[in-house]
N, C-alpha and C. Protein backbone atom coordinates (compact mmCIF):
# COMPACT_ATOMS: atom_id res chain seq x y z
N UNK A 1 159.32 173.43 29.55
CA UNK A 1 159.25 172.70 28.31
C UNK A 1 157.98 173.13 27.57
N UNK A 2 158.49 173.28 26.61
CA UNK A 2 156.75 173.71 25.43
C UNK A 2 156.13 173.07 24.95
N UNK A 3 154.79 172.52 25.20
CA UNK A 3 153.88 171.80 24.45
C UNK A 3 153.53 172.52 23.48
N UNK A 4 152.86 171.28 22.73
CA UNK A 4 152.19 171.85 21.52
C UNK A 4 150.88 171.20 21.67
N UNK A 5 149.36 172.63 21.01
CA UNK A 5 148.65 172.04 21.07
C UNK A 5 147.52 172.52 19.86
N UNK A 6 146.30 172.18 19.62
CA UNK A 6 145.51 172.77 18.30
C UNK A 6 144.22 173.42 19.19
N UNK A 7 143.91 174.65 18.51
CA UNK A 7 142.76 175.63 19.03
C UNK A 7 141.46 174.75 18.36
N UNK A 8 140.79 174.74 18.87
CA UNK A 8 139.31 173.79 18.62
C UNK A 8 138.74 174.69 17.50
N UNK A 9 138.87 175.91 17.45
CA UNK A 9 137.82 176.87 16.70
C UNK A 9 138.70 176.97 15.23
N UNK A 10 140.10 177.25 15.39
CA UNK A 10 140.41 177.66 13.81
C UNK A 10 141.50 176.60 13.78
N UNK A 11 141.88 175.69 14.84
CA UNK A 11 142.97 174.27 14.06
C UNK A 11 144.45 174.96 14.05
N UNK A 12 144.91 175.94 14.79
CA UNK A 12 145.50 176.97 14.21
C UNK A 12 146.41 176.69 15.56
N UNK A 13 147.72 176.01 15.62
CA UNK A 13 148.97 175.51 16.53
C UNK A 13 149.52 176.87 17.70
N UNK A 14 149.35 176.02 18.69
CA UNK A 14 149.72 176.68 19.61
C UNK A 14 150.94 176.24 21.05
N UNK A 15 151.60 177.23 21.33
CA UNK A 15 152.41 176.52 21.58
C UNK A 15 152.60 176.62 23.66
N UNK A 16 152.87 176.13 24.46
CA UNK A 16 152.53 176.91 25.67
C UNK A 16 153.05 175.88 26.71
N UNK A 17 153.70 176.48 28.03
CA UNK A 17 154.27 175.98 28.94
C UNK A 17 153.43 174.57 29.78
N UNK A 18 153.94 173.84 29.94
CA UNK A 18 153.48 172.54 30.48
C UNK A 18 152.63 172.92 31.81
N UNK A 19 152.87 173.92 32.67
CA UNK A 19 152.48 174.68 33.59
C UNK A 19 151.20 174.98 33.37
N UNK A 20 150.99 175.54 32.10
CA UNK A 20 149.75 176.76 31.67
C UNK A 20 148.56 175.35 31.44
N UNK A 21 148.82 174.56 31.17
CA UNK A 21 147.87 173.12 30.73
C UNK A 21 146.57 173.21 31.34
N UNK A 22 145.05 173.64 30.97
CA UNK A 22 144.06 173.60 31.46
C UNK A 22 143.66 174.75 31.25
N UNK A 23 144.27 175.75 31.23
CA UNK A 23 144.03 177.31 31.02
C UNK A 23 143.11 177.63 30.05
N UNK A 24 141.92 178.82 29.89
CA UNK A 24 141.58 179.56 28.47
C UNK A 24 142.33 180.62 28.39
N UNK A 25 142.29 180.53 26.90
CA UNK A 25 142.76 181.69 26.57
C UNK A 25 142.30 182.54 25.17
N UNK A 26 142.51 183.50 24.50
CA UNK A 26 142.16 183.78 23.13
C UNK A 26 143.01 183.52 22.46
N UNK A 27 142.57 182.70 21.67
CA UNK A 27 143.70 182.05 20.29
C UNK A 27 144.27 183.51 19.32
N UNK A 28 145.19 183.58 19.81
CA UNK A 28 146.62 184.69 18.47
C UNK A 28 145.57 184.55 16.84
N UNK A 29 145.41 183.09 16.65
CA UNK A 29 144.93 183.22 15.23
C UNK A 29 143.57 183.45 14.82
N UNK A 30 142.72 183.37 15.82
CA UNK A 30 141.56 183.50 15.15
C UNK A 30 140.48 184.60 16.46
N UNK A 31 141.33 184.64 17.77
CA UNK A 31 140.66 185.21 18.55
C UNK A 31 139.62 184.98 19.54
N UNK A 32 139.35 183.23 19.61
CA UNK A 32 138.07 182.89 20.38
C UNK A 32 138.92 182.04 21.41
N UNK A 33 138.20 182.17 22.23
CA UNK A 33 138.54 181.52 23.66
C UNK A 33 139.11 180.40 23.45
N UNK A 34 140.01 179.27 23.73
CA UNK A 34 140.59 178.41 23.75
C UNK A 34 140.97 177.60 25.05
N UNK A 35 140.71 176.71 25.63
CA UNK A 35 141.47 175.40 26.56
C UNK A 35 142.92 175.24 25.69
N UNK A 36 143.72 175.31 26.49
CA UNK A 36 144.99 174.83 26.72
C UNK A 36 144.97 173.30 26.86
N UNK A 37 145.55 172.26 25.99
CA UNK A 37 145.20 171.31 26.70
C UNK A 37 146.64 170.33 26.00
N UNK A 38 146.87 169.08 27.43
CA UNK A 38 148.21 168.54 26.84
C UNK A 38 147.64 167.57 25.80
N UNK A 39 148.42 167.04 25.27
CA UNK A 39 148.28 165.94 24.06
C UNK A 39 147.87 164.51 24.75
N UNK A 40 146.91 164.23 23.87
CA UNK A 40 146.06 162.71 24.65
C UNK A 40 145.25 163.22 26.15
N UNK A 41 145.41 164.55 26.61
CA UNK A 41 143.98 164.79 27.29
C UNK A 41 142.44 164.44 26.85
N UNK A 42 142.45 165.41 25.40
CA UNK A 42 141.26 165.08 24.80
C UNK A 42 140.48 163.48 24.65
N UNK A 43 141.60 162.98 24.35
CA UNK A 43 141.19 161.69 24.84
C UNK A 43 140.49 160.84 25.82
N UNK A 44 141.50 161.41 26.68
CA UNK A 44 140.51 160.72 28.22
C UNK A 44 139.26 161.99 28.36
N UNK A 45 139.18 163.01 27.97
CA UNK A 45 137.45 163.36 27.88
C UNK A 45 136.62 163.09 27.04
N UNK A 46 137.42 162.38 26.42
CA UNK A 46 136.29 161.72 25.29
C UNK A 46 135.52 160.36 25.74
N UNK A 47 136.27 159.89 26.40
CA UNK A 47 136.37 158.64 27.06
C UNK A 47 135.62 158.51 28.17
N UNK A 48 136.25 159.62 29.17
CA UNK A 48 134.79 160.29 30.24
C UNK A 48 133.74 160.68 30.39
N UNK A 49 133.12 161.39 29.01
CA UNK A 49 132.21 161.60 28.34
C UNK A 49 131.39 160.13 28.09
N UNK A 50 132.36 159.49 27.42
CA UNK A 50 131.33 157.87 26.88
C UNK A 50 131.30 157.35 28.13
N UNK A 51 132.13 157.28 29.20
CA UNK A 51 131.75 156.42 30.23
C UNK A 51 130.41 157.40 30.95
N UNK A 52 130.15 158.70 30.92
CA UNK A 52 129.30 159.51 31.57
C UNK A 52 127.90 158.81 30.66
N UNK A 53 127.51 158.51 29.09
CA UNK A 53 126.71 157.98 28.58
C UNK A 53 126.32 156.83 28.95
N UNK A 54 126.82 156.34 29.78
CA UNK A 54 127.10 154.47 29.82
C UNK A 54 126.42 154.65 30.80
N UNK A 55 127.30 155.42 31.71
CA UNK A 55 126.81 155.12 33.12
C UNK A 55 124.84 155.65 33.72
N UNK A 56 124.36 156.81 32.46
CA UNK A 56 123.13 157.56 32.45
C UNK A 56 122.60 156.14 32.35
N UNK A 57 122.47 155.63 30.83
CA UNK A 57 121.79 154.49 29.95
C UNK A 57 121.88 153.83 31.66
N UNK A 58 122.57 153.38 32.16
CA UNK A 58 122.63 151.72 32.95
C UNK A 58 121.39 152.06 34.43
N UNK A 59 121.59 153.36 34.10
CA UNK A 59 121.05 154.07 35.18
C UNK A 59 119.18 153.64 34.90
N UNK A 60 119.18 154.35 33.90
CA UNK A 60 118.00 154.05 33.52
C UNK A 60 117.25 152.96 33.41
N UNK A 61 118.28 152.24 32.68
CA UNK A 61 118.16 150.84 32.58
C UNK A 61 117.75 150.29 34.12
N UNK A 62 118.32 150.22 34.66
CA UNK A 62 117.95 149.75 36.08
C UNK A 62 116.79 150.31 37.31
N UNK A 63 116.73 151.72 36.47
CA UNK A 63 115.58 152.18 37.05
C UNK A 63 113.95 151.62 36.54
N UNK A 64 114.21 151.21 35.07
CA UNK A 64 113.41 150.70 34.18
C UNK A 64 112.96 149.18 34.89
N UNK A 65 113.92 148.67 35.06
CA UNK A 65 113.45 147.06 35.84
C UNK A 65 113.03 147.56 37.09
N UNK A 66 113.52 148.54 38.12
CA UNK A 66 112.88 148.48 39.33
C UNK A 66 111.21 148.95 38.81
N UNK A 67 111.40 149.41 38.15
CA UNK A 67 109.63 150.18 37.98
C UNK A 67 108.74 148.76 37.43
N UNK A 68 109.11 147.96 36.75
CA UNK A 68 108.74 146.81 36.55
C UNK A 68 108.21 145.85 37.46
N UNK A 69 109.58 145.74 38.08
CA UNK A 69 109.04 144.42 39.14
C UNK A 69 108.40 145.06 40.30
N UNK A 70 108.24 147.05 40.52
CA UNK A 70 107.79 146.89 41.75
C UNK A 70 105.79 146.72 40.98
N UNK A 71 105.91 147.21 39.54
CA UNK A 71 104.24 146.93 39.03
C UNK A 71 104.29 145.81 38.73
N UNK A 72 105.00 144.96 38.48
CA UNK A 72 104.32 143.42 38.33
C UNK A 72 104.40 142.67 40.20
N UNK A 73 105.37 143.20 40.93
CA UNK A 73 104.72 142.51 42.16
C UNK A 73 103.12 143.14 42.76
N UNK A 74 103.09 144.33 42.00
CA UNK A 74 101.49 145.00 42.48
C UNK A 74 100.54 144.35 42.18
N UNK A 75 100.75 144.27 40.47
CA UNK A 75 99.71 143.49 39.79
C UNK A 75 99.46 141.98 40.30
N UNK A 76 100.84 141.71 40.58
CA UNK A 76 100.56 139.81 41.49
C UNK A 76 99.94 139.97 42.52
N UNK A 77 100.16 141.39 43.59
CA UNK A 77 99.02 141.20 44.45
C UNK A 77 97.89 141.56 44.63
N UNK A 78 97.47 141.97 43.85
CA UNK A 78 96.28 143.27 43.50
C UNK A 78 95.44 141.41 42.96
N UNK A 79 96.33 140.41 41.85
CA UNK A 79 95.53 139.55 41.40
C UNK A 79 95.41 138.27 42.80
N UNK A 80 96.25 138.22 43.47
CA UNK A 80 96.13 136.60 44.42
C UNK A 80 95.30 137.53 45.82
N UNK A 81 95.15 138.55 45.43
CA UNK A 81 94.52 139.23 47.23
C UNK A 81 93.20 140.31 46.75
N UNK A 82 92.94 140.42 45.42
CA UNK A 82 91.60 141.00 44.99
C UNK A 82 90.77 140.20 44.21
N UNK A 83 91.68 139.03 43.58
CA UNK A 83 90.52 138.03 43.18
C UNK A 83 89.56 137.28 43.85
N UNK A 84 89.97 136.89 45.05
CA UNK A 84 88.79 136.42 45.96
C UNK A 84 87.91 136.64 46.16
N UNK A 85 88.10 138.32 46.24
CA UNK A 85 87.34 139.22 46.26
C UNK A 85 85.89 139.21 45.64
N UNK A 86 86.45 139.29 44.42
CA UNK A 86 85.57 139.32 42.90
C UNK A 86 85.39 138.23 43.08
N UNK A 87 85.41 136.91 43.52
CA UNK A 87 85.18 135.28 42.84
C UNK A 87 83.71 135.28 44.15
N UNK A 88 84.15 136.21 45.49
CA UNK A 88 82.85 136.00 46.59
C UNK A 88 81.65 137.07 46.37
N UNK A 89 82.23 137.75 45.46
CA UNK A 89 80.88 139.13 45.41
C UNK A 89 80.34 138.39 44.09
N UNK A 90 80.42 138.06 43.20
CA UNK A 90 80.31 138.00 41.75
C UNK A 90 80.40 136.09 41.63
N UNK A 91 79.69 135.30 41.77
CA UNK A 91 80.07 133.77 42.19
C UNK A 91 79.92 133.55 40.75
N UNK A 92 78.76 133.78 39.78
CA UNK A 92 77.61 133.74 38.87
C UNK A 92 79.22 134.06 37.50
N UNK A 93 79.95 134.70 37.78
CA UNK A 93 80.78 135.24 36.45
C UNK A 93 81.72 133.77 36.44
N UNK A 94 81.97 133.46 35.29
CA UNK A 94 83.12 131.87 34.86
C UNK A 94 84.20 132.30 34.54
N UNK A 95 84.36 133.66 33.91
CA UNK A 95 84.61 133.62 33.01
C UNK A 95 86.36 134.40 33.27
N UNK A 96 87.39 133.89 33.89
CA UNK A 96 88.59 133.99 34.35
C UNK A 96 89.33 136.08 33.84
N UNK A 97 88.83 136.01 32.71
CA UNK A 97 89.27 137.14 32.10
C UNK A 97 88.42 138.21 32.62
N UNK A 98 86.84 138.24 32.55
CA UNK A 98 86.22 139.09 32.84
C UNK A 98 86.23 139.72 34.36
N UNK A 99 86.79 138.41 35.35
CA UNK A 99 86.85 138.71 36.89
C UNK A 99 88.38 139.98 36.45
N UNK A 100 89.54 139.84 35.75
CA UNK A 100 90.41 140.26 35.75
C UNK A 100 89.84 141.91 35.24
N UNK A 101 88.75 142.00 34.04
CA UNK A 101 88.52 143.08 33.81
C UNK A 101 87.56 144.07 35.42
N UNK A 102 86.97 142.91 35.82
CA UNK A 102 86.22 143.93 37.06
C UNK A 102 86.84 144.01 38.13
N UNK A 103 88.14 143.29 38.67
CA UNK A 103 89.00 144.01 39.38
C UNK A 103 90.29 145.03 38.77
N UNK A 104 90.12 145.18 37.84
CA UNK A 104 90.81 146.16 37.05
C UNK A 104 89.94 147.86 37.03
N UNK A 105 88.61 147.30 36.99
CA UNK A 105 87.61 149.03 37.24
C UNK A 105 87.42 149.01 38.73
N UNK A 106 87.31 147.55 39.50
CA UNK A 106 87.28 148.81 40.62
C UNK A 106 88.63 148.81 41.31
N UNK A 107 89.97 148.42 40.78
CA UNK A 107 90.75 149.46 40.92
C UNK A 107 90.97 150.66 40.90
N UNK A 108 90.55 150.91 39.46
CA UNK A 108 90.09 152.24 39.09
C UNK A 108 89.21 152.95 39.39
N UNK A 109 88.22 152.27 39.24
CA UNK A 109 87.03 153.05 40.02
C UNK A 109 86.78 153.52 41.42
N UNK A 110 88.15 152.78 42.30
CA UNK A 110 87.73 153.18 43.62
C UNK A 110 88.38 154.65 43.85
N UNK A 111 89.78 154.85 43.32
CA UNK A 111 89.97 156.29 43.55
C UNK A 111 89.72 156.99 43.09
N UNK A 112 88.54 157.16 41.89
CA UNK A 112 87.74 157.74 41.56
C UNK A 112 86.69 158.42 42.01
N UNK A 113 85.84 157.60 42.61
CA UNK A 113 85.03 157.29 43.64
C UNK A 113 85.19 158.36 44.86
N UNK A 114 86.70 157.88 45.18
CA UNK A 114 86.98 158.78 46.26
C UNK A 114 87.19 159.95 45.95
N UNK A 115 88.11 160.15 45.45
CA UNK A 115 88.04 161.95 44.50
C UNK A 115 86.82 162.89 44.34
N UNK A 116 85.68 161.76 44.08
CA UNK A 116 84.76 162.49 43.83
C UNK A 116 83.48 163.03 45.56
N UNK A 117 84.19 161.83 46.10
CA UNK A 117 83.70 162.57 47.54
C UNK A 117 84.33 163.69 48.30
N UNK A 118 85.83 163.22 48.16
CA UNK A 118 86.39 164.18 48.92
C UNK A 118 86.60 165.83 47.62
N UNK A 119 86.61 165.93 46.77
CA UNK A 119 86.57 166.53 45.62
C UNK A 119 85.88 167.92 46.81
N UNK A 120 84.21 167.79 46.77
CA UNK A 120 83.74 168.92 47.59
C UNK A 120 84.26 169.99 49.00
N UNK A 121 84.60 168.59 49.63
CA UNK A 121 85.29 169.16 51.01
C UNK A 121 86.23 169.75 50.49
N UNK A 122 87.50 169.45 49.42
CA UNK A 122 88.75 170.26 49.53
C UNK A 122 88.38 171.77 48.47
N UNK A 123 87.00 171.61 47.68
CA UNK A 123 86.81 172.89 47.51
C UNK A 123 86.21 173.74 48.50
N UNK A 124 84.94 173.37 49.35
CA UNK A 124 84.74 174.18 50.51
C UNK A 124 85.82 174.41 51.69
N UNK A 125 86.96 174.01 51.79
CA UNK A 125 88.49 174.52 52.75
C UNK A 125 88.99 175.78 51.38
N UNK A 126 89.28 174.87 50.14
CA UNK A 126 89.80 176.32 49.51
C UNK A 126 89.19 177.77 49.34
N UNK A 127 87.48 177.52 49.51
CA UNK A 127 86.78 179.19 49.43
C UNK A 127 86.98 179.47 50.64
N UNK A 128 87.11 178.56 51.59
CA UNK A 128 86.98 179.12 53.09
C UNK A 128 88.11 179.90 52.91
N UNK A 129 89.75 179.36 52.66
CA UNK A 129 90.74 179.73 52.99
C UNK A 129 91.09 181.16 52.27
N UNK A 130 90.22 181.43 50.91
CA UNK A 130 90.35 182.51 50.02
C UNK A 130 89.91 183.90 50.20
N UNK A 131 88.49 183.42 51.29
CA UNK A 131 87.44 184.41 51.78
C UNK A 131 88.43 184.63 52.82
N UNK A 132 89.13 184.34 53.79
CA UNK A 132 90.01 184.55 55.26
C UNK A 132 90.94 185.69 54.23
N UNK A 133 91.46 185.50 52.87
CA UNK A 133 92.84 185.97 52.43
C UNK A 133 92.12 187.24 52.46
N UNK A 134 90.79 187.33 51.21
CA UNK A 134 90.39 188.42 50.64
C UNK A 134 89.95 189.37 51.96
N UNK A 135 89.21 188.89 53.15
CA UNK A 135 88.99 189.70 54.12
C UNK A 135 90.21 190.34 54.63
N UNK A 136 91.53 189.56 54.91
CA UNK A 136 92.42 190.43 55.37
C UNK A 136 93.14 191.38 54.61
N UNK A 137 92.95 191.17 53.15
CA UNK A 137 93.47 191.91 52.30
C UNK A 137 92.72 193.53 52.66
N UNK A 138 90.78 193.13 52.60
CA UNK A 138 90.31 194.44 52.77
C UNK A 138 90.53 194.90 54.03
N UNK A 139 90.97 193.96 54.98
CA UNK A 139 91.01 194.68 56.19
C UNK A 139 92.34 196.11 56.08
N UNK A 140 93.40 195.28 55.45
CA UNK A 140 95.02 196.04 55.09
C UNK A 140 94.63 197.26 54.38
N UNK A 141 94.01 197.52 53.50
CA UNK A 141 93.38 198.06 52.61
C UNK A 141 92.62 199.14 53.15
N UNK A 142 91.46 199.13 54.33
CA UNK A 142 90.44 199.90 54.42
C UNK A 142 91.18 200.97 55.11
N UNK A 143 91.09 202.36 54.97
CA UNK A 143 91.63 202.82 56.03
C UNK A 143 90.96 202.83 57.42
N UNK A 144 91.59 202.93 58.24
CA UNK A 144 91.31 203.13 59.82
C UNK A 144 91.30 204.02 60.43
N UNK A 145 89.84 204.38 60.72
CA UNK A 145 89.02 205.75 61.13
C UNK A 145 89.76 206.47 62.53
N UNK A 146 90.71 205.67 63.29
CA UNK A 146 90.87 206.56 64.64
C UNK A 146 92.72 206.82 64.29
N UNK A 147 92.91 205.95 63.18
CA UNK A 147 94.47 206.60 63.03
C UNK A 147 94.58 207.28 61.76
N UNK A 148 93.34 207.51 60.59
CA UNK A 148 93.58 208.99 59.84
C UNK A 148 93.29 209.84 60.53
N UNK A 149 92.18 209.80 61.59
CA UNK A 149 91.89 212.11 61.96
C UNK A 149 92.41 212.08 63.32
N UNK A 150 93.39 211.84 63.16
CA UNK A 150 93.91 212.12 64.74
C UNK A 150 93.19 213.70 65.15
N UNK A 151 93.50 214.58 63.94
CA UNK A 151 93.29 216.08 64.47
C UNK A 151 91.97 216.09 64.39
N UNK A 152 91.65 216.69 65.37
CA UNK A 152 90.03 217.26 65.51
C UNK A 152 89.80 218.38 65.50
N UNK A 153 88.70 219.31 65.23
CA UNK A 153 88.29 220.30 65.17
C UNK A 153 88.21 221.11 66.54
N UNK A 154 88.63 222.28 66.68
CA UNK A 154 88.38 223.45 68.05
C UNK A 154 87.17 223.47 68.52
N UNK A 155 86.53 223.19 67.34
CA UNK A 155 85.09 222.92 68.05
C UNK A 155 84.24 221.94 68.83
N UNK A 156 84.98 220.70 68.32
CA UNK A 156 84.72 219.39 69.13
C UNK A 156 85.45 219.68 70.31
N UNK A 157 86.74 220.08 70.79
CA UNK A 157 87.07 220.04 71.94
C UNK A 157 86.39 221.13 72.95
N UNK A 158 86.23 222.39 72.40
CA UNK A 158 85.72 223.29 73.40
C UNK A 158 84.35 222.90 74.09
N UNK A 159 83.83 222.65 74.90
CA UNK A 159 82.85 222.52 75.55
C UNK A 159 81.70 223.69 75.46
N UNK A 160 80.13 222.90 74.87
CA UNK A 160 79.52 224.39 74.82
C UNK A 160 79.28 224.83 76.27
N UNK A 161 78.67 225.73 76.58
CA UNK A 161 78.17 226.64 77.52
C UNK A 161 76.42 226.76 77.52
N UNK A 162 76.06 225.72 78.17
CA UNK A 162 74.90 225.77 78.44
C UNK A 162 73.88 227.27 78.98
């Protein structure tokens, strides 16, 4: 039985076995590649398509609340388990907001802090590890005195005569 169907590029009717359905091919009228496709296919990929949009968005969407509640349960505990903190070092401050701003820097400030200690050590491992490369590089590199002159001179071997 022969369907009928329209080339996407020139609109230009085509006609083709129920069999062939899914196929490319070059359109007779205008020459560019063409899908074969039955009538009301396009449809349900249009449809698959919007449900493929839906389903990204919801995605996100839900990735969006997990990122939320896992930083607002941080921030709830960072505030009921670091304010004490600040309320026993700092007795002298009243002032509810300002305790919130100085456990907010040394949040910040502590891995800072640390960065800046460990900062040195992981550059003295990286020259160490660079100086190991560059030495073996010259080692690969230098030639090696007992496997270029294999041949020696007649004269080194003959023995003088005292």
């Amino acid at each position: 039985m022969l369907i009928k169907c329209i080339c996407k590029s020139c609109a230009g009717h085509l006609e083709f076995e129920e069999e062939n359905a899914g196929q490319k091919i070059k359109c007779p009228h205008c020459g560019f590649d063409t899908t074969l496709y039955l009538p009301g296919a396009e449809r349900a990929e249009a449809a698959l398509a919007t449900l493929n949009r839906k389903l990204r968005l919801q995605k996100l969407v839900l990735l969006g609340l997990a990122a939320v509640l896992v930083l607002g349960g941080l921030g709830w505990c960072l505030y009921h388990w670091g304010m004490p903190v600040i309320e026993n070092q700092f007795p002298s401050v009243e002032s509810p907001l300002l305790r919130v701003l100085m456990l907010m820097a040394l949040c910040l400030g502590l891995p800072l802090l640390l960065m800046w200690l460990l900062l040195p050590i992981f550059l003295f491992l990286a020259w160490r590890r660079f100086l190991r490369l560059m030495a073996s590089i010259e080692q690969h590199l230098r030639p090696n005195s007992s496997a270029d002159s294999p041949e020696t001179t007649a004269e080194e071997e003959t023995p003088t005569k005292a």
